[in-house]
N, C-alpha and C. Protein backbone atom coordinates (compact mmCIF):
# COMPACT_ATOMS: atom_id res chain seq x y z
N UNK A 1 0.85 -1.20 0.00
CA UNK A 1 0.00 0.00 0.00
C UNK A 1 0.88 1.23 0.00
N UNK A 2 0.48 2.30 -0.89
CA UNK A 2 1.50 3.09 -1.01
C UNK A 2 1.03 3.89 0.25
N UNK A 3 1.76 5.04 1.12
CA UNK A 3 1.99 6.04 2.03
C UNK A 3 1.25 7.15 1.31
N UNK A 4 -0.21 7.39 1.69
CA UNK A 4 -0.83 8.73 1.50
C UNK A 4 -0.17 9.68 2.35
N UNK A 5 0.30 11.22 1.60
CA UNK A 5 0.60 12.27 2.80
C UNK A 5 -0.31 13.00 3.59
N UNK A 6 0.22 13.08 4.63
CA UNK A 6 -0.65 14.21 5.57
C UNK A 6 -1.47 14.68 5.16
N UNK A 7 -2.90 15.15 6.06
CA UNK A 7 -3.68 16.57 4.99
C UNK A 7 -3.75 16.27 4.20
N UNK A 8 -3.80 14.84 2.95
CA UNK A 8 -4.06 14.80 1.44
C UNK A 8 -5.78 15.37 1.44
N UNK A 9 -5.77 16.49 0.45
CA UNK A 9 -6.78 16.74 0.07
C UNK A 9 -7.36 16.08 -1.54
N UNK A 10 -9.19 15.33 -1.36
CA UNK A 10 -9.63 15.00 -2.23
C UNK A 10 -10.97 15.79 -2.83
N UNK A 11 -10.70 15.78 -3.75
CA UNK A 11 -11.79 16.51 -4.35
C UNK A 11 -12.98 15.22 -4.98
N UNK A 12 -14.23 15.66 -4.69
CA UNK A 12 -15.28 14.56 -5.49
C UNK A 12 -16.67 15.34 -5.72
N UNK A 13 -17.59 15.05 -6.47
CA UNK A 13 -18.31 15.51 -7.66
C UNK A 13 -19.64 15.09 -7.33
N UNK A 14 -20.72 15.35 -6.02
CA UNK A 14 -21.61 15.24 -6.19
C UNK A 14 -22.76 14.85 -7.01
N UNK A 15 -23.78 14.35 -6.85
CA UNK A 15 -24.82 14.18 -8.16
C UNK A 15 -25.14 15.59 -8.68
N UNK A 16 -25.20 16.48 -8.01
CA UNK A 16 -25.84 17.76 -8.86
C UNK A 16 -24.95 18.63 -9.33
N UNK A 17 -23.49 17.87 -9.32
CA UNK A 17 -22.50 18.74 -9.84
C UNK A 17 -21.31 19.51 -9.18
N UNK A 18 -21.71 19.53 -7.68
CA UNK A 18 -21.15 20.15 -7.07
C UNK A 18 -19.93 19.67 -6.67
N UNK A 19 -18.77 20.73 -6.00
CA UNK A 19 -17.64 19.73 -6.21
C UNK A 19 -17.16 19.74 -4.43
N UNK A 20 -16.70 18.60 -3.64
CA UNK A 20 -16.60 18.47 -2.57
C UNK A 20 -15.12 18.10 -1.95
N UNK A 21 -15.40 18.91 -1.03
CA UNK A 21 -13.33 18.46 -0.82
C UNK A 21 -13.50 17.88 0.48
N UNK A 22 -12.68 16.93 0.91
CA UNK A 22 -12.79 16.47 1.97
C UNK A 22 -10.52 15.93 2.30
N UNK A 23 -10.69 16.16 3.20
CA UNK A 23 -9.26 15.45 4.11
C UNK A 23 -8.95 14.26 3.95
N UNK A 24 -8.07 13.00 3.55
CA UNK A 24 -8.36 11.70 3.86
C UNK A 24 -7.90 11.65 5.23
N UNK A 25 -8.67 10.76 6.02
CA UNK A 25 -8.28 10.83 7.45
C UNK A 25 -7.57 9.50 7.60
N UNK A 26 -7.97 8.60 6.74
CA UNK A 26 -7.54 7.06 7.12
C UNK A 26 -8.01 5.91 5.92
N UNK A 27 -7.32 4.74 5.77
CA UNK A 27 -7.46 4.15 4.68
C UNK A 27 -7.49 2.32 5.51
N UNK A 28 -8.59 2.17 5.43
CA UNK A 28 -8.50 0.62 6.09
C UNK A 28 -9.05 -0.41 5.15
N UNK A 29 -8.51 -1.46 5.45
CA UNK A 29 -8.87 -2.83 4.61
C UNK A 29 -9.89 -3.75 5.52
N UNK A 30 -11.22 -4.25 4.72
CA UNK A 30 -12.18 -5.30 4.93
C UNK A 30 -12.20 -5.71 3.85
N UNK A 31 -12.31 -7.48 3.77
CA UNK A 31 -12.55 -8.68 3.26
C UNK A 31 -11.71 -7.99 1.66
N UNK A 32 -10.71 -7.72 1.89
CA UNK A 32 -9.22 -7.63 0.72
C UNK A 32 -9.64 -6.47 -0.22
N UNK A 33 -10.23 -5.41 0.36
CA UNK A 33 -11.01 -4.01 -0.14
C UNK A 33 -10.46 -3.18 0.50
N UNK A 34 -10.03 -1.73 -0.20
CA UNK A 34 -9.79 -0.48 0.90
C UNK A 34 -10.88 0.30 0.89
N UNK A 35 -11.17 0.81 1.67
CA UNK A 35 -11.83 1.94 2.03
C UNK A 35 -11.00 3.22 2.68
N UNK A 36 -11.56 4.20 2.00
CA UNK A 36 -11.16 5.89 2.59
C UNK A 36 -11.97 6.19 3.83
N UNK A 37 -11.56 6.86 4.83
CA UNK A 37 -12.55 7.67 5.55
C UNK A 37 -12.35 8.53 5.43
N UNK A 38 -13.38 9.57 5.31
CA UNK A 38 -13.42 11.06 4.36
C UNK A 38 -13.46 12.08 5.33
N UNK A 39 -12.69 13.21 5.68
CA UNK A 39 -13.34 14.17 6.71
C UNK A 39 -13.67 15.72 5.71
N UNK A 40 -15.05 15.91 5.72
CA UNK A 40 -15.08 16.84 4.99
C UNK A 40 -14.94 18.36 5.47
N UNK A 41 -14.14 19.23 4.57
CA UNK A 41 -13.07 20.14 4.95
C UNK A 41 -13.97 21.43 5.07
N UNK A 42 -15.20 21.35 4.37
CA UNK A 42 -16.06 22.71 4.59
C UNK A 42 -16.97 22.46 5.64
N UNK A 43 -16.65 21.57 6.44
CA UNK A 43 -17.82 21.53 7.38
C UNK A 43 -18.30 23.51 8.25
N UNK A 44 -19.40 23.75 8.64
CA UNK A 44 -19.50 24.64 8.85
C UNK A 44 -19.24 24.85 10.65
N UNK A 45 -18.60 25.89 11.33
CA UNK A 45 -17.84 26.05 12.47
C UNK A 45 -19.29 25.27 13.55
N UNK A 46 -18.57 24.68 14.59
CA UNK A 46 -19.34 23.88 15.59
C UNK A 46 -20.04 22.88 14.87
N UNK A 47 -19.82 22.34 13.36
CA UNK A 47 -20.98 20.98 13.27
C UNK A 47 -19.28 20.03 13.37
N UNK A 48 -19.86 18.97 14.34
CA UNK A 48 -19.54 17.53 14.26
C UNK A 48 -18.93 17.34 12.87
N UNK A 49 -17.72 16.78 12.94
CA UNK A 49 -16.97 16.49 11.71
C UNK A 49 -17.43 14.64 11.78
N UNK A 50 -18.34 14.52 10.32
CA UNK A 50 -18.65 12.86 10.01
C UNK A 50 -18.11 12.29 8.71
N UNK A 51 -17.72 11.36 9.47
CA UNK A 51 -16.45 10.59 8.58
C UNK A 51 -17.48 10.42 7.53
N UNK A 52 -17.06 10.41 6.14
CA UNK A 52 -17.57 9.45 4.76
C UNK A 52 -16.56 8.50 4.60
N UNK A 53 -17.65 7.51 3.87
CA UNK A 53 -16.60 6.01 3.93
C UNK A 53 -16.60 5.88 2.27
N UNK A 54 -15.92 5.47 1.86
CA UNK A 54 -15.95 5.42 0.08
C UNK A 54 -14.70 4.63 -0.18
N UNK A 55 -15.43 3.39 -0.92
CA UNK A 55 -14.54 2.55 -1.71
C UNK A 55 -13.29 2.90 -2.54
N UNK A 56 -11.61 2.67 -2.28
CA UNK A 56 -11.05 2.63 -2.89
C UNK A 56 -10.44 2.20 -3.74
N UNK A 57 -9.76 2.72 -5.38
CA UNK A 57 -9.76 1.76 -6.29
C UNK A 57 -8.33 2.32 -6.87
N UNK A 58 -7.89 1.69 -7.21
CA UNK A 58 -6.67 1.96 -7.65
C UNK A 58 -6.33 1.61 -9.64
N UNK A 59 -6.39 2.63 -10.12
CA UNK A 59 -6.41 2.88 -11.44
C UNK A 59 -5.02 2.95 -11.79
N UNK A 60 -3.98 2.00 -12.73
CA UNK A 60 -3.07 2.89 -12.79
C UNK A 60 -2.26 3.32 -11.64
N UNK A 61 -1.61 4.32 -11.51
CA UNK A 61 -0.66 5.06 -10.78
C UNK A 61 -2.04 5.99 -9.84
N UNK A 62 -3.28 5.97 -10.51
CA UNK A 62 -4.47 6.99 -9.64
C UNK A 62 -5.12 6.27 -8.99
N UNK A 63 -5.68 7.04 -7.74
CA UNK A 63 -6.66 6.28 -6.99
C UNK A 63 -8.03 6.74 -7.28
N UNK A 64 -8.77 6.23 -7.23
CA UNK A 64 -10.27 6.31 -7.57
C UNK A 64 -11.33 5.82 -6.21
N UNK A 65 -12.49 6.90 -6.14
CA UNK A 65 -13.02 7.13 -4.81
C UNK A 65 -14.45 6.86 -5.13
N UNK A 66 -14.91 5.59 -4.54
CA UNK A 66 -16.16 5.24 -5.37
C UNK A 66 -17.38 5.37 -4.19
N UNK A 67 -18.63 5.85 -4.33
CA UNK A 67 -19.43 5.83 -3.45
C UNK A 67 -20.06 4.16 -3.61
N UNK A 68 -20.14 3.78 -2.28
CA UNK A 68 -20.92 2.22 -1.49
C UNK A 68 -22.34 2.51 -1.93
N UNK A 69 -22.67 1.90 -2.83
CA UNK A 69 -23.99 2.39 -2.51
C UNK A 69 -24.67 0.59 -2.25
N UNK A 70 -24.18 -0.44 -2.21
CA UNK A 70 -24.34 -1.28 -1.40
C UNK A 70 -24.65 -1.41 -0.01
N UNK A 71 -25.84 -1.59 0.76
CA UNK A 71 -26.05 -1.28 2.07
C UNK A 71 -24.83 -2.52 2.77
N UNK A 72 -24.97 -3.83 3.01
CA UNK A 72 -24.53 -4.74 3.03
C UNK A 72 -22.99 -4.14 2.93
N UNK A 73 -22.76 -3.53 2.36
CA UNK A 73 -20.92 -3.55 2.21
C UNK A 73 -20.82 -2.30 2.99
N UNK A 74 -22.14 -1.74 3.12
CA UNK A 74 -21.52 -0.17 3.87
C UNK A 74 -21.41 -0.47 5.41
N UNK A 75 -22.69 -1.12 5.49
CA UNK A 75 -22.81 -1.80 6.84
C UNK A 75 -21.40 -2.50 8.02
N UNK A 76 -21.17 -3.05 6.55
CA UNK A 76 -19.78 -3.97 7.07
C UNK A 76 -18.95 -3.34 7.36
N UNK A 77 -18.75 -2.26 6.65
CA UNK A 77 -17.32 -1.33 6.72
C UNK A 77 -17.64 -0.49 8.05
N UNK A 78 -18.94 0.21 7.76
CA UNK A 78 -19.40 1.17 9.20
C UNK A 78 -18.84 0.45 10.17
N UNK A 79 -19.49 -0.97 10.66
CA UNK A 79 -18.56 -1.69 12.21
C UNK A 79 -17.77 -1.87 12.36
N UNK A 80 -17.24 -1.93 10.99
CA UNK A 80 -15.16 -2.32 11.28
C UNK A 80 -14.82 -1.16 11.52
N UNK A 81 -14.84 0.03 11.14
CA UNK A 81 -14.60 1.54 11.58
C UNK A 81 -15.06 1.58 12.82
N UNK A 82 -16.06 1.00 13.79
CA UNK A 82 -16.70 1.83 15.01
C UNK A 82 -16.10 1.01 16.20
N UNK A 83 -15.79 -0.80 15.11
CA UNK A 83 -14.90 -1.60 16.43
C UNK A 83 -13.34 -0.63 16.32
N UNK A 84 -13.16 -0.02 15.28
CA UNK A 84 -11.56 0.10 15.84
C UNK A 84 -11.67 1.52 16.72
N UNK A 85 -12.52 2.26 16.54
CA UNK A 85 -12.89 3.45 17.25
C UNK A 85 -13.02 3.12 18.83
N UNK A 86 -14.11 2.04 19.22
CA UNK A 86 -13.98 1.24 20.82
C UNK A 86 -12.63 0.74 20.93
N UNK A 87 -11.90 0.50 20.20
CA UNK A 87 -10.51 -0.08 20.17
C UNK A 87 -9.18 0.62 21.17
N UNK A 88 -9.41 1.82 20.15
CA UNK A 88 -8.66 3.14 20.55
C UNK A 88 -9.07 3.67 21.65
N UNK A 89 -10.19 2.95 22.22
CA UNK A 89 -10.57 4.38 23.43
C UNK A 89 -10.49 3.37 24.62
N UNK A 90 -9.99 1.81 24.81
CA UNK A 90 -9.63 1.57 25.95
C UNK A 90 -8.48 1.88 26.22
């Protein structure tokens, strides 16, 4: 797995066009899949920063950021993210 840097900022493309930047915060593997967790960078002052989870794909030398729209696979990924979250906090 290559070493994402610090602060990598991603840009992604809404359905209505709009364009969204978010932080990568973290990149974890379930059942031989990566997933991104997304922290998005315009959040507005005092809202709760919520992770997005989005399939990673590796194109080439590019990575590619796919929305889950599988419940079943989002599901899966959501608990593996929330066990390592209880993980970290004993």
């Amino acid at each position: 797995m290559e070493n994402f840097e610090e602060n990598q900022l991603i840009e992604t493309i809404d359905e209505e066009g709009n364009v969204i930047k978010f932080e990568l915060f973290d990149i974890v593997e379930v059942e031989n899949k990566e997933y991104a967790l997304l922290l998005p960078t315009d959040a507005q002052e005092g809202e709760d920063d919520e992770l997005v989870l989005m399939r990673l794909l590796k194109d080439g030398e590019d990575y590619l950021f796919e929305t889950i729209d599988d419940d079943a696979e989002f599901d899966k990924v959501a608990a593996y993210v929330e066990s390592l979250e209880e993980d970290g906090e004993e």
